[in-house]
N, C-alpha and C. Protein backbone atom coordinates (compact mmCIF):
# COMPACT_ATOMS: atom_id res chain seq x y z
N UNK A 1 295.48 175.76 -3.01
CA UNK A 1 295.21 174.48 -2.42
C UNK A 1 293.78 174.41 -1.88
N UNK A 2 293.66 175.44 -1.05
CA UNK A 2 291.96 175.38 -0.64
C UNK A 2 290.97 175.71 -1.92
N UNK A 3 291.44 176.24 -2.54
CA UNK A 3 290.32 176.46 -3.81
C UNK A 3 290.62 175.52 -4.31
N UNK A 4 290.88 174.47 -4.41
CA UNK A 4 290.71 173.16 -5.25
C UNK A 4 290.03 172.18 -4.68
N UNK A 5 290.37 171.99 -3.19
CA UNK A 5 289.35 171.33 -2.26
C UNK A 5 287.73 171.83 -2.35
N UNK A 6 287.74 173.45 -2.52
CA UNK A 6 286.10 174.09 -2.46
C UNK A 6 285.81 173.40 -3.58
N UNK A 7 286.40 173.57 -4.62
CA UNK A 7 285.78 173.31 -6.47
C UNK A 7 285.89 171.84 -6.77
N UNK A 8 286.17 171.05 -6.05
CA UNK A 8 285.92 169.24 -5.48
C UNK A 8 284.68 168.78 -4.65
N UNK A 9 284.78 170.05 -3.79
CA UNK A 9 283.40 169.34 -3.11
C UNK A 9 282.30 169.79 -3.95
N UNK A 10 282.34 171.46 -4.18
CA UNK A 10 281.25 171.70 -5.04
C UNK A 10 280.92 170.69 -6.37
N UNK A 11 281.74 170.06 -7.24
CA UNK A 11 281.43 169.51 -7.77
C UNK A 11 280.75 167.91 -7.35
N UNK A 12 281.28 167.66 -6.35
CA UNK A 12 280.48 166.45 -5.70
C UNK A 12 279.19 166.97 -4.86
N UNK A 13 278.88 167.64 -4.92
CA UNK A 13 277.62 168.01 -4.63
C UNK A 13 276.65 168.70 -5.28
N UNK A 14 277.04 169.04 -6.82
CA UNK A 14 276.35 168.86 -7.63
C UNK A 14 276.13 167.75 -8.26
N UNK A 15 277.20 166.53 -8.43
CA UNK A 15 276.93 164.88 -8.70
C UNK A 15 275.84 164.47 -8.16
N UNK A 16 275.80 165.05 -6.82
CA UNK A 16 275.23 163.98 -6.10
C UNK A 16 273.68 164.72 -6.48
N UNK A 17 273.44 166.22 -6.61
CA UNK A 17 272.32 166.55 -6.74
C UNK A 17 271.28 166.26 -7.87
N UNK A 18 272.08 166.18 -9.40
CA UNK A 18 271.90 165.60 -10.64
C UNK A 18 271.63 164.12 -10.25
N UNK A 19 272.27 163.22 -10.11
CA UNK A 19 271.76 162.03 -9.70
C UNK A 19 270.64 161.63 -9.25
N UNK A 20 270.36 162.91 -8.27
CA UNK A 20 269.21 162.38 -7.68
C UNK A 20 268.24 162.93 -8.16
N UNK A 21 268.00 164.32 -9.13
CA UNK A 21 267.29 164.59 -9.86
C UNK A 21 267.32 163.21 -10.93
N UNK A 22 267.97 163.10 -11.15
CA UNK A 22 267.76 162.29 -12.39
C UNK A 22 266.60 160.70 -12.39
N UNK A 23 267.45 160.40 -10.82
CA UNK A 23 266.93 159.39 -10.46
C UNK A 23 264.90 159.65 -10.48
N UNK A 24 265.10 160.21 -9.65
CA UNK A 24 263.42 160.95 -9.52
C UNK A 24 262.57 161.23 -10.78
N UNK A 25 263.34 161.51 -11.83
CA UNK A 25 262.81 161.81 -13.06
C UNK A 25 262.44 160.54 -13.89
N UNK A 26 263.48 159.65 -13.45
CA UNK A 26 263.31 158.29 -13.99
C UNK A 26 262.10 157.58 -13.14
N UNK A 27 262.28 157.26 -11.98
CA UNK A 27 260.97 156.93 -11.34
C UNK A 27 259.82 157.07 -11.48
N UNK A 28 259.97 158.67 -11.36
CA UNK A 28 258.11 158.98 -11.51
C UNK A 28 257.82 158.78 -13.16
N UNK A 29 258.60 158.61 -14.16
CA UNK A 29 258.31 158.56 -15.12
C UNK A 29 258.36 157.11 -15.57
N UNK A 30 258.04 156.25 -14.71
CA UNK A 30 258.24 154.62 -14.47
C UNK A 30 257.44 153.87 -13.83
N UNK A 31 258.09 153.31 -12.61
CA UNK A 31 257.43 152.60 -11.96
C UNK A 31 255.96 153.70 -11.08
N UNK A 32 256.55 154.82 -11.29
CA UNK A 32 255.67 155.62 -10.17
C UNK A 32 254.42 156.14 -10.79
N UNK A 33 254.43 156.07 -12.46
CA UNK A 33 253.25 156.84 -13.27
C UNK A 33 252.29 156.59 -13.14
N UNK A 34 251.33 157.16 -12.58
CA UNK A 34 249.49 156.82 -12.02
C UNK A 34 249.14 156.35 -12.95
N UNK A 35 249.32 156.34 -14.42
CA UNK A 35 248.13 156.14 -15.40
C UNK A 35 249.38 155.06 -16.04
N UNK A 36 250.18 154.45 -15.77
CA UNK A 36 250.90 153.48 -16.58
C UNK A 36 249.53 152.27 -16.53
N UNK A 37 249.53 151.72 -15.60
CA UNK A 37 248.31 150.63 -15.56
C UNK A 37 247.11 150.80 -16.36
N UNK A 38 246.56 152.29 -16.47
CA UNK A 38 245.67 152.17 -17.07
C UNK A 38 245.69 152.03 -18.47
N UNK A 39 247.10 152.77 -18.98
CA UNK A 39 247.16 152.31 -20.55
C UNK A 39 247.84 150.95 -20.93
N UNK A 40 248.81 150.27 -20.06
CA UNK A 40 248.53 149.03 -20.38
C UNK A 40 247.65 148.17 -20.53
N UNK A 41 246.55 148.30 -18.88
CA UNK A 41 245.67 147.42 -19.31
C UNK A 41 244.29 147.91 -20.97
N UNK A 42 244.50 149.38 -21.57
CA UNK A 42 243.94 149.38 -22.53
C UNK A 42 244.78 148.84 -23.51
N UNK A 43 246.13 148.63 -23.27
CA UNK A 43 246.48 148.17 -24.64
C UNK A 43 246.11 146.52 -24.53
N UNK A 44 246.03 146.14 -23.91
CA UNK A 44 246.05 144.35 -23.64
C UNK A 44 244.73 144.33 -23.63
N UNK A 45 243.70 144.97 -23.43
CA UNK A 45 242.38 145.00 -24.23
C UNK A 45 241.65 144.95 -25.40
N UNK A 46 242.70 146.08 -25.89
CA UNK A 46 242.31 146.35 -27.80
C UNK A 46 242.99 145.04 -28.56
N UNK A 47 243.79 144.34 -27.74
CA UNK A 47 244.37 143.47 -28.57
C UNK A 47 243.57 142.14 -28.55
N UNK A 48 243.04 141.93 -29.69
CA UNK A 48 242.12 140.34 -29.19
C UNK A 48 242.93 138.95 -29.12
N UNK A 49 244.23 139.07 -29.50
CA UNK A 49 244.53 137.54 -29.04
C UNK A 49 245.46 137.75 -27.69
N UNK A 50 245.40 138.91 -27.41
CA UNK A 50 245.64 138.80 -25.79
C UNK A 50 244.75 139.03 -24.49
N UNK A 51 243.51 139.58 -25.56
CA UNK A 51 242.03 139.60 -24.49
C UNK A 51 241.79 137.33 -24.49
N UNK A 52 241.48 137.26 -25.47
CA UNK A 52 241.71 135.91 -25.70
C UNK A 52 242.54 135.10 -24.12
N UNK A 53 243.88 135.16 -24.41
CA UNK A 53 244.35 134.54 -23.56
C UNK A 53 244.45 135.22 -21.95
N UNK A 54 243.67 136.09 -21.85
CA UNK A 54 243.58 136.67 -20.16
C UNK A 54 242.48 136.22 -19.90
N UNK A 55 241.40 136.03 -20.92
CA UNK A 55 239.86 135.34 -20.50
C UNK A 55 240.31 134.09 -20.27
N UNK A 56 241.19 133.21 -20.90
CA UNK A 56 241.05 131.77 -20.99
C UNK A 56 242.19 131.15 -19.59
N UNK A 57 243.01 132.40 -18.82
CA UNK A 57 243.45 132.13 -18.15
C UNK A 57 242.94 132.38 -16.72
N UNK A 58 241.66 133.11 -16.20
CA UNK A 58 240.82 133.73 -15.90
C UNK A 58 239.56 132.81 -15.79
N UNK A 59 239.46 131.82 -16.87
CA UNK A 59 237.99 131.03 -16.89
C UNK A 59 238.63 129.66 -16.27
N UNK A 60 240.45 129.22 -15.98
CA UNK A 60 240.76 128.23 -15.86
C UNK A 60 241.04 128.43 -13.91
């Protein structure tokens, strides 16, 4: 009986630890990435009909 309670929690506390690894892994590899901005804004650069419409929204 008590070894089923230990091997319940242990497993909820590895849930909970994976999760939050996971979570973290997803983040920083997301919203948190230092250089995401910079390669978007190179991709919306190289592209001329979207340099196009950031100048023309920009000159208005």
């Amino acid at each position: 009986m008590i070894g089923r309670g230990v091997s319940r929690l242990l497993v909820a506390i590895a849930l909970v630890c994976a999760s939050t690894a996971w979570t973290g892994w997803v983040i920083l590899h997301t919203v948190a990435d230092p250089s995401r901005s910079s390669r978007i804004a190179h991709e919306v650069f190289d592209d001329p009909e979207a340099r196009g419409q950031l100048a023309n929204d920009l000159a208005s």
